[in-house]
PDB file of N, CA and C in Angstrom:
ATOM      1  N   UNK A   1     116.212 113.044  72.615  1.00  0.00           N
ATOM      2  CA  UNK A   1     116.416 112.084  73.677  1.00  0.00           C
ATOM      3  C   UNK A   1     115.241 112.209  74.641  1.00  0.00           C
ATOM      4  N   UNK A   2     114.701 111.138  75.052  1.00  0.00           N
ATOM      5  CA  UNK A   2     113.530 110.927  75.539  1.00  0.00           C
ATOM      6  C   UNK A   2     113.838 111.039  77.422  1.00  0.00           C
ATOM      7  N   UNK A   3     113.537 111.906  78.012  1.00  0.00           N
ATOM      8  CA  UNK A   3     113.934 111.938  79.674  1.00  0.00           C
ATOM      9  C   UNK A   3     112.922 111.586  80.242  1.00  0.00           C
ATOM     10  N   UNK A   4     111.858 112.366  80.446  1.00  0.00           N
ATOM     11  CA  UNK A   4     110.332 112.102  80.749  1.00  0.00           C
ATOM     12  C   UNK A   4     109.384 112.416  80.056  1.00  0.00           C
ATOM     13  N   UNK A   5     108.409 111.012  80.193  1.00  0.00           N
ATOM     14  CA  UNK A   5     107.282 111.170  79.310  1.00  0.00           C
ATOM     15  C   UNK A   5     106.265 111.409  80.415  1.00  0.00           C
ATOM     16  N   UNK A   6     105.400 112.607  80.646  1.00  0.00           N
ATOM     17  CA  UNK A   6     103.862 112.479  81.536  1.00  0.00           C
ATOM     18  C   UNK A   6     102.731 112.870  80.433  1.00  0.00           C
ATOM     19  N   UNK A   7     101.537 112.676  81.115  1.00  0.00           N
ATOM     20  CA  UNK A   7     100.380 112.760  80.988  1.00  0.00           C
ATOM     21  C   UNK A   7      99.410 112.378  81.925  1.00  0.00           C
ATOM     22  N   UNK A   8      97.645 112.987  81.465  1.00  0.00           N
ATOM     23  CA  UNK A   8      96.937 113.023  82.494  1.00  0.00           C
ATOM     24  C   UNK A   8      95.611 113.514  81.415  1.00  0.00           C
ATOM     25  N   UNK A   9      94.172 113.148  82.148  1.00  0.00           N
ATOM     26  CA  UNK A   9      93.141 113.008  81.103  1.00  0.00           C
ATOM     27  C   UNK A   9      93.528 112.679  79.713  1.00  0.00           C
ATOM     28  N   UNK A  10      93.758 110.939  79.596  1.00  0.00           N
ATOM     29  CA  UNK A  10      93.976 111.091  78.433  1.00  0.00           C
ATOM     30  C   UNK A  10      93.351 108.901  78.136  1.00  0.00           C
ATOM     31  N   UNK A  11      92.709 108.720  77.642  1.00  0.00           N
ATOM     32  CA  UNK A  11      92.369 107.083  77.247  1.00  0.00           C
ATOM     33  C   UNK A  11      91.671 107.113  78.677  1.00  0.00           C
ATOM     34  N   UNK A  12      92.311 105.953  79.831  1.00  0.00           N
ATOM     35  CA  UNK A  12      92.044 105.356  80.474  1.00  0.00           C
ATOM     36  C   UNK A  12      93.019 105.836  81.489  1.00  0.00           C
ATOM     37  N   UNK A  13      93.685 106.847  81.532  1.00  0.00           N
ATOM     38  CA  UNK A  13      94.407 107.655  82.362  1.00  0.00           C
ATOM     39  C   UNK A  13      93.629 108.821  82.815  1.00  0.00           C
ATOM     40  N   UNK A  14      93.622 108.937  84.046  1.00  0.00           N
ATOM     41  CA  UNK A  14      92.233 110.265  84.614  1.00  0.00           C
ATOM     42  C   UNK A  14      93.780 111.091  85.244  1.00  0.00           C
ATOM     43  N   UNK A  15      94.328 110.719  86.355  1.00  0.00           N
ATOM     44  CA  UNK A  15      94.966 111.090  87.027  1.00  0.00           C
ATOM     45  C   UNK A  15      96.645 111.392  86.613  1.00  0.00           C
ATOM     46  N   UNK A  16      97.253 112.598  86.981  1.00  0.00           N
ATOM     47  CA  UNK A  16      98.713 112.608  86.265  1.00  0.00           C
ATOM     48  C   UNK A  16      99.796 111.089  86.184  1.00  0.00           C
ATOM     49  N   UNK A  17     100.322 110.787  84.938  1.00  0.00           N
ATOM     50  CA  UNK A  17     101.212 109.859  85.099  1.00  0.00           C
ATOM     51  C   UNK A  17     102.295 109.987  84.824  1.00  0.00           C
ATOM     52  N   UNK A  18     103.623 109.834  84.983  1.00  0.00           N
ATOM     53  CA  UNK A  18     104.592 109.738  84.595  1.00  0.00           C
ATOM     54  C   UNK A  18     105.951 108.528  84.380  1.00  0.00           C
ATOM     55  N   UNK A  19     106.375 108.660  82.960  1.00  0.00           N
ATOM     56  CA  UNK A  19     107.286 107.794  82.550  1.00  0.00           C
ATOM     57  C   UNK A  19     108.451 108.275  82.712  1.00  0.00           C
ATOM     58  N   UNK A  20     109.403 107.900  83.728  1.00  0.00           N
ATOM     59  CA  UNK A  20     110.688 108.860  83.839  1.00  0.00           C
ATOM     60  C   UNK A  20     111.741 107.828  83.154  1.00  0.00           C
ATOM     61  N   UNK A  21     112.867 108.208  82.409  1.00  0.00           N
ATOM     62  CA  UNK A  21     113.969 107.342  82.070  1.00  0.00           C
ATOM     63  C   UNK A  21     115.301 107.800  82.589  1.00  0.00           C
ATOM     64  N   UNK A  22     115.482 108.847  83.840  1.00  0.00           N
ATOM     65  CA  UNK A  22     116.313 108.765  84.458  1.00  0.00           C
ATOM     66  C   UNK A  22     116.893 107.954  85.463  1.00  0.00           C
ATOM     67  N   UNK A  23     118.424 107.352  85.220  1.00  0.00           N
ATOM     68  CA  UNK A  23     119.048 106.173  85.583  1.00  0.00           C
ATOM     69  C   UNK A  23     119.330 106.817  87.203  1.00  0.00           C
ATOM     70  N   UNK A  24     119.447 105.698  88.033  1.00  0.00           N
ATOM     71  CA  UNK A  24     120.054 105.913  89.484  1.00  0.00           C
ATOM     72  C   UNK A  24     121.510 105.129  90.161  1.00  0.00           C
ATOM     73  N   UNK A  25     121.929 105.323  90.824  1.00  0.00           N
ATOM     74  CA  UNK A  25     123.359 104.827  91.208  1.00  0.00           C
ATOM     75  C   UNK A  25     122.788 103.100  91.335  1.00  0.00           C
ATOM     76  N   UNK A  26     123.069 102.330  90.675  1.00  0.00           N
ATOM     77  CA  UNK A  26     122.837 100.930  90.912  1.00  0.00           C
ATOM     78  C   UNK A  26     123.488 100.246  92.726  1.00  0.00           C
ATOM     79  N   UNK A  27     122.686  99.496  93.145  1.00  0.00           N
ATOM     80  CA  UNK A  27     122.979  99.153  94.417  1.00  0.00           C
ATOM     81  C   UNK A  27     123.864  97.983  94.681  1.00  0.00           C
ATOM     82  N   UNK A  28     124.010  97.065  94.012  1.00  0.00           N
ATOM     83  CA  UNK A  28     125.038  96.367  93.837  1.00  0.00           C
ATOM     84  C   UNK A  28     125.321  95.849  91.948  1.00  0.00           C
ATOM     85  N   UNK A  29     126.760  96.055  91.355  1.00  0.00           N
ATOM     86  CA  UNK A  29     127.239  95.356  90.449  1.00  0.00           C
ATOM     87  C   UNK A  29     127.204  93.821  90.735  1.00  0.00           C
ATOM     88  N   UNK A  30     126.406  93.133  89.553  1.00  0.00           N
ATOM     89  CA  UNK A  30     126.722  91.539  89.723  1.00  0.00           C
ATOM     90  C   UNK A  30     127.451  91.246  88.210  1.00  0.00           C
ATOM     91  N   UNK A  31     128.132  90.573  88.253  1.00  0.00           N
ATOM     92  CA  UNK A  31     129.358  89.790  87.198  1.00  0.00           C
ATOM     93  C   UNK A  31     128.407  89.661  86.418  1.00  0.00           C
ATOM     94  N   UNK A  32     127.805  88.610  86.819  1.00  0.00           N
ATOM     95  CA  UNK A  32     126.805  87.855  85.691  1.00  0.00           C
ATOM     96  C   UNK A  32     125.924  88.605  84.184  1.00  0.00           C
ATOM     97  N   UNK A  33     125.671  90.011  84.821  1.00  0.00           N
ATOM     98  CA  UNK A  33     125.193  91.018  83.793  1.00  0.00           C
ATOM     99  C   UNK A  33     126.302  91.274  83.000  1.00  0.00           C
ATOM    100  N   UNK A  34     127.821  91.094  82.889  1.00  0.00           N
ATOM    101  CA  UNK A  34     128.591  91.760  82.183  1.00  0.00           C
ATOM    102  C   UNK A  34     128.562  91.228  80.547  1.00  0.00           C
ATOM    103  N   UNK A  35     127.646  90.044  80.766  1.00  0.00           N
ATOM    104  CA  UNK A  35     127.482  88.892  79.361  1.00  0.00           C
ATOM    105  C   UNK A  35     126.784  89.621  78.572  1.00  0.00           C
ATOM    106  N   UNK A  36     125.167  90.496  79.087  1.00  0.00           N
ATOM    107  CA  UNK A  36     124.911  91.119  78.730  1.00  0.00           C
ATOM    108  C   UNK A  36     124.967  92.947  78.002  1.00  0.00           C
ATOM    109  N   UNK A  37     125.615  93.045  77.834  1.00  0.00           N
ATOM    110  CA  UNK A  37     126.574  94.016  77.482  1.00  0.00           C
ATOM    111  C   UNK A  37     126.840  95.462  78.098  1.00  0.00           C
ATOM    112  N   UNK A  38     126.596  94.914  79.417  1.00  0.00           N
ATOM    113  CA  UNK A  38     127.419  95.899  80.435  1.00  0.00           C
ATOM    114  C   UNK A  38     125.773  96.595  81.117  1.00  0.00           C
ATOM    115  N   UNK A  39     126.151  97.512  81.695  1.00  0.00           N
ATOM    116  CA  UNK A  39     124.896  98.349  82.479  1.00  0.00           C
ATOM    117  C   UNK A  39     123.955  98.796  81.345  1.00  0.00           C
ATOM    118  N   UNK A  40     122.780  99.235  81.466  1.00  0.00           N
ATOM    119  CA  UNK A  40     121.897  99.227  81.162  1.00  0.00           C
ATOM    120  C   UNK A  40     121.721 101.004  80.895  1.00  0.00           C
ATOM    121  N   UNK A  41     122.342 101.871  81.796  1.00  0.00           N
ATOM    122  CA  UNK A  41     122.899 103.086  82.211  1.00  0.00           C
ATOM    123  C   UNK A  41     123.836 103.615  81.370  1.00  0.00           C
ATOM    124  N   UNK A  42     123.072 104.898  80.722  1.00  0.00           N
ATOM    125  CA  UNK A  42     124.099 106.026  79.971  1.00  0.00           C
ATOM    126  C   UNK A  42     124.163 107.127  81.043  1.00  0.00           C
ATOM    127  N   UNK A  43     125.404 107.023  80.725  1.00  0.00           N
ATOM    128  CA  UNK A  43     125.645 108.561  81.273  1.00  0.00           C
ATOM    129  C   UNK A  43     126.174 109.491  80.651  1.00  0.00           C
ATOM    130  N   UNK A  44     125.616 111.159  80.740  1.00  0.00           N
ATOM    131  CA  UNK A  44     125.707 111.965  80.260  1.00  0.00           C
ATOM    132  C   UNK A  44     126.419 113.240  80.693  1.00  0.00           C
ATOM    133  N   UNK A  45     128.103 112.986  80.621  1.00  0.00           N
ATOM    134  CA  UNK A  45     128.624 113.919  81.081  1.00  0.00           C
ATOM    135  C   UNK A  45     128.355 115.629  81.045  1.00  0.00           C
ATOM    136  N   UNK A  46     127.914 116.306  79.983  1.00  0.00           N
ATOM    137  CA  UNK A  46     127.685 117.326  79.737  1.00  0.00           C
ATOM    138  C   UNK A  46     126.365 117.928  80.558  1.00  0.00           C
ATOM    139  N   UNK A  47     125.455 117.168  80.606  1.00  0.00           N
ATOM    140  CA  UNK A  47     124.723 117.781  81.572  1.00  0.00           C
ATOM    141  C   UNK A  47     124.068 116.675  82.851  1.00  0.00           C
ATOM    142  N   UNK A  48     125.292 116.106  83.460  1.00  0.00           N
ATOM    143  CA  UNK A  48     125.686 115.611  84.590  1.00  0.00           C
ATOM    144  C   UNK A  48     124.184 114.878  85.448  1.00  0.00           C
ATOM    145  N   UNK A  49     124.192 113.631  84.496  1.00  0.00           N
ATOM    146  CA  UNK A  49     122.809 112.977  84.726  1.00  0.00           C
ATOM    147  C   UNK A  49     122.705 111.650  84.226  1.00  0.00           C
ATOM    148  N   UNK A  50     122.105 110.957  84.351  1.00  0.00           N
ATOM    149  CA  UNK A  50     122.307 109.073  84.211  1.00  0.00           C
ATOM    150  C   UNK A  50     120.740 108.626  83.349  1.00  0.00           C
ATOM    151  N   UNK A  51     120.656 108.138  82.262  1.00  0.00           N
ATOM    152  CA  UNK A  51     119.462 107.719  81.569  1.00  0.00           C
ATOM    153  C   UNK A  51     119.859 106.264  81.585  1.00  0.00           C
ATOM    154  N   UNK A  52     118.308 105.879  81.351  1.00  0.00           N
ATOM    155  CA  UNK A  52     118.187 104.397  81.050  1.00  0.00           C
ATOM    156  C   UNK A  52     118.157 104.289  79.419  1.00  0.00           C
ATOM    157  N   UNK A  53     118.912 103.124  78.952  1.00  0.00           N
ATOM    158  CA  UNK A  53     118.870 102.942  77.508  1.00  0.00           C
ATOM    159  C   UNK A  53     117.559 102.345  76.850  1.00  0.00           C
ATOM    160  N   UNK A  54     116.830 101.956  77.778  1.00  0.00           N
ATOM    161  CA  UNK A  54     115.584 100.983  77.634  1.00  0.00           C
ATOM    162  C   UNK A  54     114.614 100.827  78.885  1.00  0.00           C
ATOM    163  N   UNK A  55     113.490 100.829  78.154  1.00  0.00           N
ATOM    164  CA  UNK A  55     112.667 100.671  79.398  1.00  0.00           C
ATOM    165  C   UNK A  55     111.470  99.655  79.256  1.00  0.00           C
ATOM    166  N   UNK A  56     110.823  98.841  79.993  1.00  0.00           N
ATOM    167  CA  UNK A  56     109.626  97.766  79.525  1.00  0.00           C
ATOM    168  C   UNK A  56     108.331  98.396  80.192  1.00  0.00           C
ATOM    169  N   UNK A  57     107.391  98.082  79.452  1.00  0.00           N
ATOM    170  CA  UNK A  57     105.778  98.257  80.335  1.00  0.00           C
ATOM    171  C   UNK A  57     105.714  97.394  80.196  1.00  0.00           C
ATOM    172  N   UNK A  58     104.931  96.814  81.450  1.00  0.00           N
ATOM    173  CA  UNK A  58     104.033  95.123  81.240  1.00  0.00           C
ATOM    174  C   UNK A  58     102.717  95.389  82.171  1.00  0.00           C
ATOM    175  N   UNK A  59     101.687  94.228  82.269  1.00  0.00           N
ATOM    176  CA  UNK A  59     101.098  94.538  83.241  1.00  0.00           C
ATOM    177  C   UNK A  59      99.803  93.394  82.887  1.00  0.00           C
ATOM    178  N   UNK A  60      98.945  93.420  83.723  1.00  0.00           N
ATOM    179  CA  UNK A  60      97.546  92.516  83.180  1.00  0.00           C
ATOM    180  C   UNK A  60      97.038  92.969  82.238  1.00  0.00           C
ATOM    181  N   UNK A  61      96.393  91.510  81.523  1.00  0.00           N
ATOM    182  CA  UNK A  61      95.129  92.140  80.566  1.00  0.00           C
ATOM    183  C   UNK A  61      94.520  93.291  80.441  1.00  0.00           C
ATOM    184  N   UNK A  62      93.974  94.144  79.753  1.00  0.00           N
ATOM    185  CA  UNK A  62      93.063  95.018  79.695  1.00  0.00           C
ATOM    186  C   UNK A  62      93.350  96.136  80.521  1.00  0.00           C
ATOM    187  N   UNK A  63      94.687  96.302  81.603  1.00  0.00           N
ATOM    188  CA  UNK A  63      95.334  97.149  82.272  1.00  0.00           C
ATOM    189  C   UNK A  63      95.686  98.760  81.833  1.00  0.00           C
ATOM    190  N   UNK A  64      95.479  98.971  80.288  1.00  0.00           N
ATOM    191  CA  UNK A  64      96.313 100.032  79.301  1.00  0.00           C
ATOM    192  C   UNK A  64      97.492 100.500  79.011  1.00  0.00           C
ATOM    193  N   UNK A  65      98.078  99.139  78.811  1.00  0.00           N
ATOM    194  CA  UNK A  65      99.475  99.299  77.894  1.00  0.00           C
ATOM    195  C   UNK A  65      99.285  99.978  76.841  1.00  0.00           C
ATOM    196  N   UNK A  66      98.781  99.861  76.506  1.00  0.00           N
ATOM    197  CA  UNK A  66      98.348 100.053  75.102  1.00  0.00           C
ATOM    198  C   UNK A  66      97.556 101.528  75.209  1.00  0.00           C
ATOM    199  N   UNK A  67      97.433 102.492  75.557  1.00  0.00           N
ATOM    200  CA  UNK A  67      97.418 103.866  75.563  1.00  0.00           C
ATOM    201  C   UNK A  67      98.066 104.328  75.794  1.00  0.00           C
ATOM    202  N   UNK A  68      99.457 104.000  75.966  1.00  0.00           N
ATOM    203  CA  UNK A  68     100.410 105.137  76.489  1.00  0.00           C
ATOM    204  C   UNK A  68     101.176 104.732  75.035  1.00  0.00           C
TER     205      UNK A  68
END
């Protein structure tokens, strides 16, 4: 299970980066997401912590999506 991904000197990355996939208390529930098949948020009773099931990079052209 993937929690955090970092790195640093590495492509077009000089400086430390980090990919975290830990989930946070959502700030408001809206209905409308329930179509989509509920929160987005696992939670992991056993060692008492909230992950994201998915995560997106996007960004401009030539930005380095594409090295990580």
């Amino acid at each position: 299970m993937l929690v955090e991904f970092s790195l640093q000197n590495f492509l077009s990355f000089k400086g430390p980066v980090t990919l975290s996939l830990v989930g946070s208390n959502p700030v408001k529930e809206h209905e409308e997401n329930e179509g989509y098949g509920g929160s987005n948020i696992f939670y992991d009773p056993t060692n008492n912590f909230k992950l994201l099931k998915s995560a997106v990079i996007y960004g401009a052209n030539g930005s380095g999506k594409r090295n990580l």
